[in-house]
ModelCIF file with pLDDT and N, C-alpha, C, O atoms, coordinates in Angstrom:
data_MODEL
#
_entry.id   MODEL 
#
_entity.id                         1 
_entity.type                       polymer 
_entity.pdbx_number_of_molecules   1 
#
_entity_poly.entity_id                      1 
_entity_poly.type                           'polypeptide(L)' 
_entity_poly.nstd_linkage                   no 
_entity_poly.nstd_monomer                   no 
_entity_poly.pdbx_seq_one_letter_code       
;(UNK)(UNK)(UNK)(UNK)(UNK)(UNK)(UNK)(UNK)(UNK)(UNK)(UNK)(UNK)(UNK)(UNK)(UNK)(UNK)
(UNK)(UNK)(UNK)(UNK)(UNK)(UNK)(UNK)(UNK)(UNK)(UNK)(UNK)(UNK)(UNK)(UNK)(UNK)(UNK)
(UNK)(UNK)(UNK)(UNK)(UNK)(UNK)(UNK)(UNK)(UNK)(UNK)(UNK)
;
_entity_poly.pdbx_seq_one_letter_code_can   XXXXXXXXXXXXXXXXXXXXXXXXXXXXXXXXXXXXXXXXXXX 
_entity_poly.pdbx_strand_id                 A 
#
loop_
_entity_poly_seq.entity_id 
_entity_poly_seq.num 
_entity_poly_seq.mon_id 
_entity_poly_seq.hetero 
1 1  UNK n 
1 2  UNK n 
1 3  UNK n 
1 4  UNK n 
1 5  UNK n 
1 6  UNK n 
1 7  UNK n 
1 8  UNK n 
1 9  UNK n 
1 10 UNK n 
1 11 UNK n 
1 12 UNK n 
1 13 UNK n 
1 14 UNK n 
1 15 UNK n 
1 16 UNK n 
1 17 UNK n 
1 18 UNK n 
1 19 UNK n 
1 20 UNK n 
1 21 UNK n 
1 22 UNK n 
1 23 UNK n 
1 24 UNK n 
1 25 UNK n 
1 26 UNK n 
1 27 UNK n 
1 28 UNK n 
1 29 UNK n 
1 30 UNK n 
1 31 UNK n 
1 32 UNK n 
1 33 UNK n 
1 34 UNK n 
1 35 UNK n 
1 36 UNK n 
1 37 UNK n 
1 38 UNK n 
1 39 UNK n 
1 40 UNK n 
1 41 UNK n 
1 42 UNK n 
1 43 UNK n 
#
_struct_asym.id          A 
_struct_asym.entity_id   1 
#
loop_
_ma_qa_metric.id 
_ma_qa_metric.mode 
_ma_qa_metric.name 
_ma_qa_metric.software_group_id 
_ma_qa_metric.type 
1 global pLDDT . pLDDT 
2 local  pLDDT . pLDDT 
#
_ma_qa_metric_global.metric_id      1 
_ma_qa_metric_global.metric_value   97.21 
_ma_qa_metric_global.model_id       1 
_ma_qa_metric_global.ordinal_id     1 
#
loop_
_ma_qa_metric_local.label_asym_id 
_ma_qa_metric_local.label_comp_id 
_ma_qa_metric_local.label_seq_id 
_ma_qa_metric_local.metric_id 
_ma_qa_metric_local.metric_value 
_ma_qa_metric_local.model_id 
_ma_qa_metric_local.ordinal_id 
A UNK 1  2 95.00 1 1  
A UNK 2  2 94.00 1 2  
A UNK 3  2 96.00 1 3  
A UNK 4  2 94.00 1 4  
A UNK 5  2 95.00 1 5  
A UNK 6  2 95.00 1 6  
A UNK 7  2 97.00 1 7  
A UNK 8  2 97.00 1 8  
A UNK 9  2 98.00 1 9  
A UNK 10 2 98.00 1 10 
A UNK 11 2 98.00 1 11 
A UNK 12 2 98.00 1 12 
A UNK 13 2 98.00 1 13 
A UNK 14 2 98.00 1 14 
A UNK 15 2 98.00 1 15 
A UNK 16 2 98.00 1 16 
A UNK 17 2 98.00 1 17 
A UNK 18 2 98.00 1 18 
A UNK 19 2 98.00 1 19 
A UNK 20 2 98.00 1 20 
A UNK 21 2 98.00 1 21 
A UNK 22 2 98.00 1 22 
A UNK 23 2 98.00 1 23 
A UNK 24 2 98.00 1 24 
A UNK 25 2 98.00 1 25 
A UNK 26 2 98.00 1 26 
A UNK 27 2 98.00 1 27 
A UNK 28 2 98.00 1 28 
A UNK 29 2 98.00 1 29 
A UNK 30 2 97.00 1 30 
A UNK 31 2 97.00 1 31 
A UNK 32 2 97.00 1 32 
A UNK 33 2 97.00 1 33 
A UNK 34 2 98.00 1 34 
A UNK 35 2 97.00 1 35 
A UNK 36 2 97.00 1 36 
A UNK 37 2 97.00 1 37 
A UNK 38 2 94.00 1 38 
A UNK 39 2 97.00 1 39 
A UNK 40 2 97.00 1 40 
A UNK 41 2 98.00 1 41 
A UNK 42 2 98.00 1 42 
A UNK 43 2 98.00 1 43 
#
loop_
_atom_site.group_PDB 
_atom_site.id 
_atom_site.type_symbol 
_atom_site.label_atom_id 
_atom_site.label_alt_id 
_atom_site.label_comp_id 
_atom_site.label_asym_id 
_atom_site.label_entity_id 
_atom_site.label_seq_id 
_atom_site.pdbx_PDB_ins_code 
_atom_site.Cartn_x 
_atom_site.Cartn_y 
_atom_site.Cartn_z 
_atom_site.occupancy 
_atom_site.B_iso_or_equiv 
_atom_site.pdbx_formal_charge 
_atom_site.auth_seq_id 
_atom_site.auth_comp_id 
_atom_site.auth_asym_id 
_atom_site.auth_atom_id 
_atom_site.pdbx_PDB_model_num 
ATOM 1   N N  . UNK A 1 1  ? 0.839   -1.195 0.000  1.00 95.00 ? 1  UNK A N  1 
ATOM 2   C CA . UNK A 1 1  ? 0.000   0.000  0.000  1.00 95.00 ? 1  UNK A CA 1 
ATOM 3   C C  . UNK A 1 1  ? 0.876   1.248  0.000  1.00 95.00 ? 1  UNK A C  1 
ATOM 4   O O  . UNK A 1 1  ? 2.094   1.304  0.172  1.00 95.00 ? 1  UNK A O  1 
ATOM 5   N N  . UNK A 1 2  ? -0.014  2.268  -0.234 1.00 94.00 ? 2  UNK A N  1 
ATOM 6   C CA . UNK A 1 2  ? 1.107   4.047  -0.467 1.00 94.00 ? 2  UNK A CA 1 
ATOM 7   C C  . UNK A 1 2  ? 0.468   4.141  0.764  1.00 94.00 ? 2  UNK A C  1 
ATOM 8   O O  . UNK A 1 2  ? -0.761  4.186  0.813  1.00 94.00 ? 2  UNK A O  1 
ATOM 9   N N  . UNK A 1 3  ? 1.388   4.188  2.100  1.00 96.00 ? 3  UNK A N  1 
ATOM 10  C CA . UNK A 1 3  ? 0.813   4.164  3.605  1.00 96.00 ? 3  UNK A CA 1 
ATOM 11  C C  . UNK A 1 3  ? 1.600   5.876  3.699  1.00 96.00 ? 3  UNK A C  1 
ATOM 12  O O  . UNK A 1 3  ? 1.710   6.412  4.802  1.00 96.00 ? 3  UNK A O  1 
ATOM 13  N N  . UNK A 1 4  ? 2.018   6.473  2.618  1.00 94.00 ? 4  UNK A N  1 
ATOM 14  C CA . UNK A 1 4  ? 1.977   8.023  2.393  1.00 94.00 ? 4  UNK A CA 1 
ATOM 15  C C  . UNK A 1 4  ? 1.405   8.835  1.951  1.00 94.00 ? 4  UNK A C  1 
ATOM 16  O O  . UNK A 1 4  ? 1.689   10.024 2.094  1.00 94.00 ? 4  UNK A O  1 
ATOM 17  N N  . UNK A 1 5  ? 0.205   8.285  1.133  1.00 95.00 ? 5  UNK A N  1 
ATOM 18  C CA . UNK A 1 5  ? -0.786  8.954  0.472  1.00 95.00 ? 5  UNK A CA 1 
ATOM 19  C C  . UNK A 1 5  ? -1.654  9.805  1.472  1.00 95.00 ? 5  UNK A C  1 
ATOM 20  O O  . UNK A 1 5  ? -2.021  9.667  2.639  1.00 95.00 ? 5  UNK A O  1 
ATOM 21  N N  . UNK A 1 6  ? -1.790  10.609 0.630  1.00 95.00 ? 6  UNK A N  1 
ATOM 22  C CA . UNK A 1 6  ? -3.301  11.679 1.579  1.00 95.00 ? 6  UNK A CA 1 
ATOM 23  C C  . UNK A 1 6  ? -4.114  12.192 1.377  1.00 95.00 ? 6  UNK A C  1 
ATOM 24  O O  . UNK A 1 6  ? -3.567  13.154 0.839  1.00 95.00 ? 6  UNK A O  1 
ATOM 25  N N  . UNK A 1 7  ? -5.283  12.441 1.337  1.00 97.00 ? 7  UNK A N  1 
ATOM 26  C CA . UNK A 1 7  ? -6.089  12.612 0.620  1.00 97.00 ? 7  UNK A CA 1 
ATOM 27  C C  . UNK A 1 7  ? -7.049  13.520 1.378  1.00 97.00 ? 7  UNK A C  1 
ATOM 28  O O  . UNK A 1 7  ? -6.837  13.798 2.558  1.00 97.00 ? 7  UNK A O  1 
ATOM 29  N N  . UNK A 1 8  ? -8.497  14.159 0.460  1.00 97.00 ? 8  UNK A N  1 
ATOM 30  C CA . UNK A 1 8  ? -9.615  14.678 1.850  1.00 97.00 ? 8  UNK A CA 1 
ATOM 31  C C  . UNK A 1 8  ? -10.418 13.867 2.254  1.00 97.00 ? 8  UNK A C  1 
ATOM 32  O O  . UNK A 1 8  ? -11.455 14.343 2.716  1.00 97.00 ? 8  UNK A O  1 
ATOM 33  N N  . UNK A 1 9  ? -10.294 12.611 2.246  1.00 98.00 ? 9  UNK A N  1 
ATOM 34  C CA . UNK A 1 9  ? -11.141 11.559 3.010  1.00 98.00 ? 9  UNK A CA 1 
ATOM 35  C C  . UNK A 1 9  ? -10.191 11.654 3.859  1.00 98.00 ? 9  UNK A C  1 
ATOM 36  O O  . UNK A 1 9  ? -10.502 12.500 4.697  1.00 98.00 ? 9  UNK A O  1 
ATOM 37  N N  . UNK A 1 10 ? -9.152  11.190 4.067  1.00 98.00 ? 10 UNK A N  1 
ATOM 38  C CA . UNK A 1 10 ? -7.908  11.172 5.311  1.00 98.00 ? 10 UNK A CA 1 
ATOM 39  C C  . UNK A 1 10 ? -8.497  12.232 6.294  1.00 98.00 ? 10 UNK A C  1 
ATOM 40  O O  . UNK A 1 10 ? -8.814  12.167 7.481  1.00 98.00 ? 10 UNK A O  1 
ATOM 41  N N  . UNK A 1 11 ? -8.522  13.111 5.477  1.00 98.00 ? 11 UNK A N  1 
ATOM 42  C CA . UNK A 1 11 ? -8.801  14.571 6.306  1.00 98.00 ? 11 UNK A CA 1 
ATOM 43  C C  . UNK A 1 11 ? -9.929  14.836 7.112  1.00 98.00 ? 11 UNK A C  1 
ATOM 44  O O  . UNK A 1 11 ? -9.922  15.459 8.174  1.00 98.00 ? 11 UNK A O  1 
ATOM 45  N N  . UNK A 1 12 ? -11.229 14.151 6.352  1.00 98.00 ? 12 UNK A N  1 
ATOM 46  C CA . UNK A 1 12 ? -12.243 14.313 7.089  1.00 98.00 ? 12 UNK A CA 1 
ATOM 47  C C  . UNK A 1 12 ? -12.173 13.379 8.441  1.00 98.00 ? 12 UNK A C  1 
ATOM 48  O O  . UNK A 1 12 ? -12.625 13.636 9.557  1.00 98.00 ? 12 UNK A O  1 
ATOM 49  N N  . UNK A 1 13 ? -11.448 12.191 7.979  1.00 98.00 ? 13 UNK A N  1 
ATOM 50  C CA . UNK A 1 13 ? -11.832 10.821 9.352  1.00 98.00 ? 13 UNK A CA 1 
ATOM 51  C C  . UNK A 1 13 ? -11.019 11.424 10.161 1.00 98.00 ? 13 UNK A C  1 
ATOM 52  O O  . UNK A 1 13 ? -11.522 11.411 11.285 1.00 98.00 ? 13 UNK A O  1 
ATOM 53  N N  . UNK A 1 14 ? -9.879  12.016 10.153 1.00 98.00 ? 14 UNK A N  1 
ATOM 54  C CA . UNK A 1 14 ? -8.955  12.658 11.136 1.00 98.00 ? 14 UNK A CA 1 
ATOM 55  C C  . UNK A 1 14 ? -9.802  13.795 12.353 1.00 98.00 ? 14 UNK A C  1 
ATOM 56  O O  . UNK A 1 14 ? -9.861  13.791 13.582 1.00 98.00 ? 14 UNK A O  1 
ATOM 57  N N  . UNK A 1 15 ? -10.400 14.742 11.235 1.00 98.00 ? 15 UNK A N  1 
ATOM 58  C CA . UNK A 1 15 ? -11.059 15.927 12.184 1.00 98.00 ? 15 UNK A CA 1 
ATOM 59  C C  . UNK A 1 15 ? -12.405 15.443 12.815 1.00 98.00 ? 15 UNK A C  1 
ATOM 60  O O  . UNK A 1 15 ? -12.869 15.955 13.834 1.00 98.00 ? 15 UNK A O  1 
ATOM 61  N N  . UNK A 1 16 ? -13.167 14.121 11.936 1.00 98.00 ? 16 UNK A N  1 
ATOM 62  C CA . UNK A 1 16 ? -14.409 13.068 12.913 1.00 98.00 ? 16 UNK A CA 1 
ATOM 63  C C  . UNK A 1 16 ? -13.783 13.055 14.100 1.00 98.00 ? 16 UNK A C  1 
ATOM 64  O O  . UNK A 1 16 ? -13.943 13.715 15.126 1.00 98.00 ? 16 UNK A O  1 
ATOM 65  N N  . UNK A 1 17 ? -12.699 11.793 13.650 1.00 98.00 ? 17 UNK A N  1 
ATOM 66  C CA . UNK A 1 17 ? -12.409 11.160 15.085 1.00 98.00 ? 17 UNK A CA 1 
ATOM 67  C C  . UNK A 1 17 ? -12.057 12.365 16.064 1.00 98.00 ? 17 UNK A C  1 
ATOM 68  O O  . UNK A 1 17 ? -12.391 12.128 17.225 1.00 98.00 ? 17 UNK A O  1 
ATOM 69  N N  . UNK A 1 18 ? -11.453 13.613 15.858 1.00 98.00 ? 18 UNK A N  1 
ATOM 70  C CA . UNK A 1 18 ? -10.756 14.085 16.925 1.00 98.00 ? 18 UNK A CA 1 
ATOM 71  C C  . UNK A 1 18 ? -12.308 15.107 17.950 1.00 98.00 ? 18 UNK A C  1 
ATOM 72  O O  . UNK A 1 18 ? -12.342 15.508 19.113 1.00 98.00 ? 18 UNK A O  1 
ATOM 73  N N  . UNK A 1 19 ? -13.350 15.190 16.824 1.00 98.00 ? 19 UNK A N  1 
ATOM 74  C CA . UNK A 1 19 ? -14.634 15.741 16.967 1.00 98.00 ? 19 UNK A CA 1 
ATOM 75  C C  . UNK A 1 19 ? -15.325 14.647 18.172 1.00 98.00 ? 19 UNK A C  1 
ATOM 76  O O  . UNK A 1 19 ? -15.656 14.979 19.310 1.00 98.00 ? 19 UNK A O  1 
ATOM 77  N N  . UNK A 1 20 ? -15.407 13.593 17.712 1.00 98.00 ? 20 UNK A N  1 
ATOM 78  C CA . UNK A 1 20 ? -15.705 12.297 18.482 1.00 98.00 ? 20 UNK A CA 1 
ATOM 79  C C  . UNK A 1 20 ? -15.225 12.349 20.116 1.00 98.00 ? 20 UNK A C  1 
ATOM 80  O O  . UNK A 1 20 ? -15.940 12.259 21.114 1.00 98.00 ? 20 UNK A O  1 
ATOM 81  N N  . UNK A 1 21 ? -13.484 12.560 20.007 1.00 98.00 ? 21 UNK A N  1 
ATOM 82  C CA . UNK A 1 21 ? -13.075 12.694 21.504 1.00 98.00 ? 21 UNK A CA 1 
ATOM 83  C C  . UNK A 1 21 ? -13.596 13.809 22.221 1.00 98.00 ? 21 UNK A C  1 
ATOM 84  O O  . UNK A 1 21 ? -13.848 13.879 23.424 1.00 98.00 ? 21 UNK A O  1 
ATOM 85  N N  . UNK A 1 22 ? -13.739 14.755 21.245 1.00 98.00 ? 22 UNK A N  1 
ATOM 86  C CA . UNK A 1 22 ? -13.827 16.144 22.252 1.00 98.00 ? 22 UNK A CA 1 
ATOM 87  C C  . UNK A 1 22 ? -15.443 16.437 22.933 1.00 98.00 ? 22 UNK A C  1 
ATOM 88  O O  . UNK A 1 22 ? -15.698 17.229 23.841 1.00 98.00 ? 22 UNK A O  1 
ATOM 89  N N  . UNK A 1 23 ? -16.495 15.478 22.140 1.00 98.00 ? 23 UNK A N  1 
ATOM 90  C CA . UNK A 1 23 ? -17.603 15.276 22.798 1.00 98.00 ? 23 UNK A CA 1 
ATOM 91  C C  . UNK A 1 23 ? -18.584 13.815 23.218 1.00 98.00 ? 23 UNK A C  1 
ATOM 92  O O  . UNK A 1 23 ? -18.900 12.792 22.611 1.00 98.00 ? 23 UNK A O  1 
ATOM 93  N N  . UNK A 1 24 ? -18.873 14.442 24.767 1.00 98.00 ? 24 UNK A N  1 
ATOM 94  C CA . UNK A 1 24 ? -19.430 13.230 25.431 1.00 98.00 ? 24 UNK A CA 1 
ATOM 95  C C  . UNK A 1 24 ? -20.736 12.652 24.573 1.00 98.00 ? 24 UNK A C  1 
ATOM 96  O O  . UNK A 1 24 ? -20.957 11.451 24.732 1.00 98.00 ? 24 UNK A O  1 
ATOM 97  N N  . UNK A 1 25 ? -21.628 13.387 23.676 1.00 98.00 ? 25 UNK A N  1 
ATOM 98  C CA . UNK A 1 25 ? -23.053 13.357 23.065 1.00 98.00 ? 25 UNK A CA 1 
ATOM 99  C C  . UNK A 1 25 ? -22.502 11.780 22.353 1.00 98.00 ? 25 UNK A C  1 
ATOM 100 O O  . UNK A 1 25 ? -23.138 10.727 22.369 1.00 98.00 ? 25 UNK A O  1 
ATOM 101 N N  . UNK A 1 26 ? -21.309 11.991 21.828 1.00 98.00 ? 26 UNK A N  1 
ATOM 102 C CA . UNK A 1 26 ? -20.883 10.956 20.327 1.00 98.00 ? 26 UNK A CA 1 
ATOM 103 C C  . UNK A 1 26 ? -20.506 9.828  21.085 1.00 98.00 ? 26 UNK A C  1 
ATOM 104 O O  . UNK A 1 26 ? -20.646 8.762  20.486 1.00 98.00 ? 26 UNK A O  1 
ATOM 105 N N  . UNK A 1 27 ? -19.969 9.750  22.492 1.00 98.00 ? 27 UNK A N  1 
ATOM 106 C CA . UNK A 1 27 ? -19.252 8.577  23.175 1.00 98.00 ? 27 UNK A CA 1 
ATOM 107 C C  . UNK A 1 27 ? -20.174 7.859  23.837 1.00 98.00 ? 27 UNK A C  1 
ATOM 108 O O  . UNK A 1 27 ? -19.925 7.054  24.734 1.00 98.00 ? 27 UNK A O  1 
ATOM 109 N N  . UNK A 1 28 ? -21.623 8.235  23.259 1.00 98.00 ? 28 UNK A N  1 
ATOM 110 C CA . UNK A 1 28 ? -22.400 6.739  24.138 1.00 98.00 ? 28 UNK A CA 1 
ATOM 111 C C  . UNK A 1 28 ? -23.416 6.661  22.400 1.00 98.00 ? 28 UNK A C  1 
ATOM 112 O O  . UNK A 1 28 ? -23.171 7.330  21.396 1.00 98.00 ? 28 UNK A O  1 
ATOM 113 N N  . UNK A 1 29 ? -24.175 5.953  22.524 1.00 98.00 ? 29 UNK A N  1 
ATOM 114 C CA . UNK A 1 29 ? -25.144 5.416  21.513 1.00 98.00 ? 29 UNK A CA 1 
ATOM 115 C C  . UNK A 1 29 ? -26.118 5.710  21.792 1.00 98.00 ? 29 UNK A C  1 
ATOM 116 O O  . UNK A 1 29 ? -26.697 6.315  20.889 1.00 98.00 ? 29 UNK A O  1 
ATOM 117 N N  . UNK A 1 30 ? -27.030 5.501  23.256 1.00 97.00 ? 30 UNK A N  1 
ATOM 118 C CA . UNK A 1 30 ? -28.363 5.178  23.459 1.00 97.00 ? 30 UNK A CA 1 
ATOM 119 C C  . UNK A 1 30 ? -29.728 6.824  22.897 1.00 97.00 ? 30 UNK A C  1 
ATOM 120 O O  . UNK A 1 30 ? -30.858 7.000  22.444 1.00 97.00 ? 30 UNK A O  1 
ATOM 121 N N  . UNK A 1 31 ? -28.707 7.469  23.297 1.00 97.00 ? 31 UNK A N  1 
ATOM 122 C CA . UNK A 1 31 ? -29.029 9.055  23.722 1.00 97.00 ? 31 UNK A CA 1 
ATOM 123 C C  . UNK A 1 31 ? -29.421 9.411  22.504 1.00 97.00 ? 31 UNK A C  1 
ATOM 124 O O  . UNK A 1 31 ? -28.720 10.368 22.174 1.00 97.00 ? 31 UNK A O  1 
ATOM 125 N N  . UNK A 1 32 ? -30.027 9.194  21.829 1.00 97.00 ? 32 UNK A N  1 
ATOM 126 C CA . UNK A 1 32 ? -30.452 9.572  20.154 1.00 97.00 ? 32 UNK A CA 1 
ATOM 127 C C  . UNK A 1 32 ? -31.829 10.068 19.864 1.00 97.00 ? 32 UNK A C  1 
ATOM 128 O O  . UNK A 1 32 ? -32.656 9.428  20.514 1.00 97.00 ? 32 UNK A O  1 
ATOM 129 N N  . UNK A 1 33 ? -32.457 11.169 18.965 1.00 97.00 ? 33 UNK A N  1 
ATOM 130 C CA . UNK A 1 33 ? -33.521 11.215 18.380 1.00 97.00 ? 33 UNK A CA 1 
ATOM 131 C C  . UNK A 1 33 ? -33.529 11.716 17.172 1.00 97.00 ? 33 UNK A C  1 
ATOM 132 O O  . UNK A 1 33 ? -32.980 12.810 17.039 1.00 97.00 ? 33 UNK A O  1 
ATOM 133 N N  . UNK A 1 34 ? -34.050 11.168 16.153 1.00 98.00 ? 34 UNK A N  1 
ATOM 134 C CA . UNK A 1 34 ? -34.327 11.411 14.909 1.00 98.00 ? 34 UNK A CA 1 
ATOM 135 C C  . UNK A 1 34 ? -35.092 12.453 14.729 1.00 98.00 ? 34 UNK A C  1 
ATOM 136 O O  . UNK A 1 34 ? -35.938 12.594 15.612 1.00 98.00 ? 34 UNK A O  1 
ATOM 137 N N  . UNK A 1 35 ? -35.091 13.625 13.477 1.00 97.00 ? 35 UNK A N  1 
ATOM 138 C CA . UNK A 1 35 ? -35.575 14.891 13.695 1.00 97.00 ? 35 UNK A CA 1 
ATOM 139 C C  . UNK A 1 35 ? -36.102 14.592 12.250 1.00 97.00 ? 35 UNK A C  1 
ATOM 140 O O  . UNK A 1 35 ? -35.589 13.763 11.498 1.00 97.00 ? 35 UNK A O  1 
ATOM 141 N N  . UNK A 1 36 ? -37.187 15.367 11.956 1.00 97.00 ? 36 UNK A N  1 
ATOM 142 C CA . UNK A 1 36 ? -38.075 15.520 10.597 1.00 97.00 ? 36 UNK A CA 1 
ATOM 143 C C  . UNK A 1 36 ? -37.458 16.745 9.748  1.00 97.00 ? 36 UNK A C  1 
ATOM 144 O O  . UNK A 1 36 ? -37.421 17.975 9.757  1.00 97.00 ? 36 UNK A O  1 
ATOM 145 N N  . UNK A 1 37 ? -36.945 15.507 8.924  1.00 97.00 ? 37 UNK A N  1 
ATOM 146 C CA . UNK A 1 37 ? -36.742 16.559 7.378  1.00 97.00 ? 37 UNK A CA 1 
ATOM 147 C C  . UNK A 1 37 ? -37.632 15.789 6.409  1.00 97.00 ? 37 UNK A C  1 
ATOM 148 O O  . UNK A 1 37 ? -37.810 14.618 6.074  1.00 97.00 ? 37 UNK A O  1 
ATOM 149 N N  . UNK A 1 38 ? -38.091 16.957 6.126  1.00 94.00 ? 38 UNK A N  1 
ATOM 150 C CA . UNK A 1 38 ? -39.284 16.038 5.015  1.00 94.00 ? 38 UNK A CA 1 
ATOM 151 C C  . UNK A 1 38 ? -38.055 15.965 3.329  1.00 94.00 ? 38 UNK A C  1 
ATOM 152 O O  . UNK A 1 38 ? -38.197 16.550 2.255  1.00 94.00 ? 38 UNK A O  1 
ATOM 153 N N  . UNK A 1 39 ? -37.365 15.362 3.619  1.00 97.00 ? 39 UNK A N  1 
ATOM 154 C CA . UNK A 1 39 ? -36.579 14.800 2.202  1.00 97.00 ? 39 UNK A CA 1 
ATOM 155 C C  . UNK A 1 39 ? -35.653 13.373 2.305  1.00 97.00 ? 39 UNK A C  1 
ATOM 156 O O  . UNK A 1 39 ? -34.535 13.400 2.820  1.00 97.00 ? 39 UNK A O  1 
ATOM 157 N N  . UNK A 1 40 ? -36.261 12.097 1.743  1.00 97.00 ? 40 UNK A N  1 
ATOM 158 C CA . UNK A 1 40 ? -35.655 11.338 2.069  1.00 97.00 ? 40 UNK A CA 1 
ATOM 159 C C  . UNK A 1 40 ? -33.866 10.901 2.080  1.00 97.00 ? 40 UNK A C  1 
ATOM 160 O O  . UNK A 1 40 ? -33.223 9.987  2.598  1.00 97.00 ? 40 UNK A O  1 
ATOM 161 N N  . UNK A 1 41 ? -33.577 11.890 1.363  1.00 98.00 ? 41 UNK A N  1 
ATOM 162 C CA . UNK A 1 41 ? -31.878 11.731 0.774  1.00 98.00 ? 41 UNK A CA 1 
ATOM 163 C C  . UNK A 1 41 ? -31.532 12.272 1.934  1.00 98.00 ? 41 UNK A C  1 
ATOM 164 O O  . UNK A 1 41 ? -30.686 11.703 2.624  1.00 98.00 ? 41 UNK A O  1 
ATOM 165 N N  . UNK A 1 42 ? -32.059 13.332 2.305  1.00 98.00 ? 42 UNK A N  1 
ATOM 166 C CA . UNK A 1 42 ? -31.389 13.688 4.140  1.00 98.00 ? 42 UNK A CA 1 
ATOM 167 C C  . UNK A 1 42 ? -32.048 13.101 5.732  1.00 98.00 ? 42 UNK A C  1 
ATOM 168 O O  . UNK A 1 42 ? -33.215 12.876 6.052  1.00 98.00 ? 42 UNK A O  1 
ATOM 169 N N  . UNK A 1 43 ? -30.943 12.991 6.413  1.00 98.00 ? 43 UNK A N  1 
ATOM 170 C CA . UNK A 1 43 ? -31.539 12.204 7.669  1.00 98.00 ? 43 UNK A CA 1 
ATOM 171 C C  . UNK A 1 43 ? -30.968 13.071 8.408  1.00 98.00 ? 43 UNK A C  1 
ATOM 172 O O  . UNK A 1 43 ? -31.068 13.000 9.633  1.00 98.00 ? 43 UNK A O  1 
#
């Protein structure tokens, strides 16, 4: 593999994950509610 390559997918999972640590909302699962957009392509 090019384990030097970089790309803006790299980029995005980098600033997720570091988004992920910095909040408690993302570090559990249960705590969720789905909100109404009336368009199915968006959730």
């Amino acid at each position: 593999h090019d384990w030097n390559k970089k790309n803006y997918l790299i980029d995005v999972i980098t600033k997720i994950n570091q988004i992920r640590k910095d909040h408690e909302a993302l570090q559990q699962t249960n705590h969720l509610r789905f909100c109404e957009i009336h368009n199915d392509n968006l959730i």
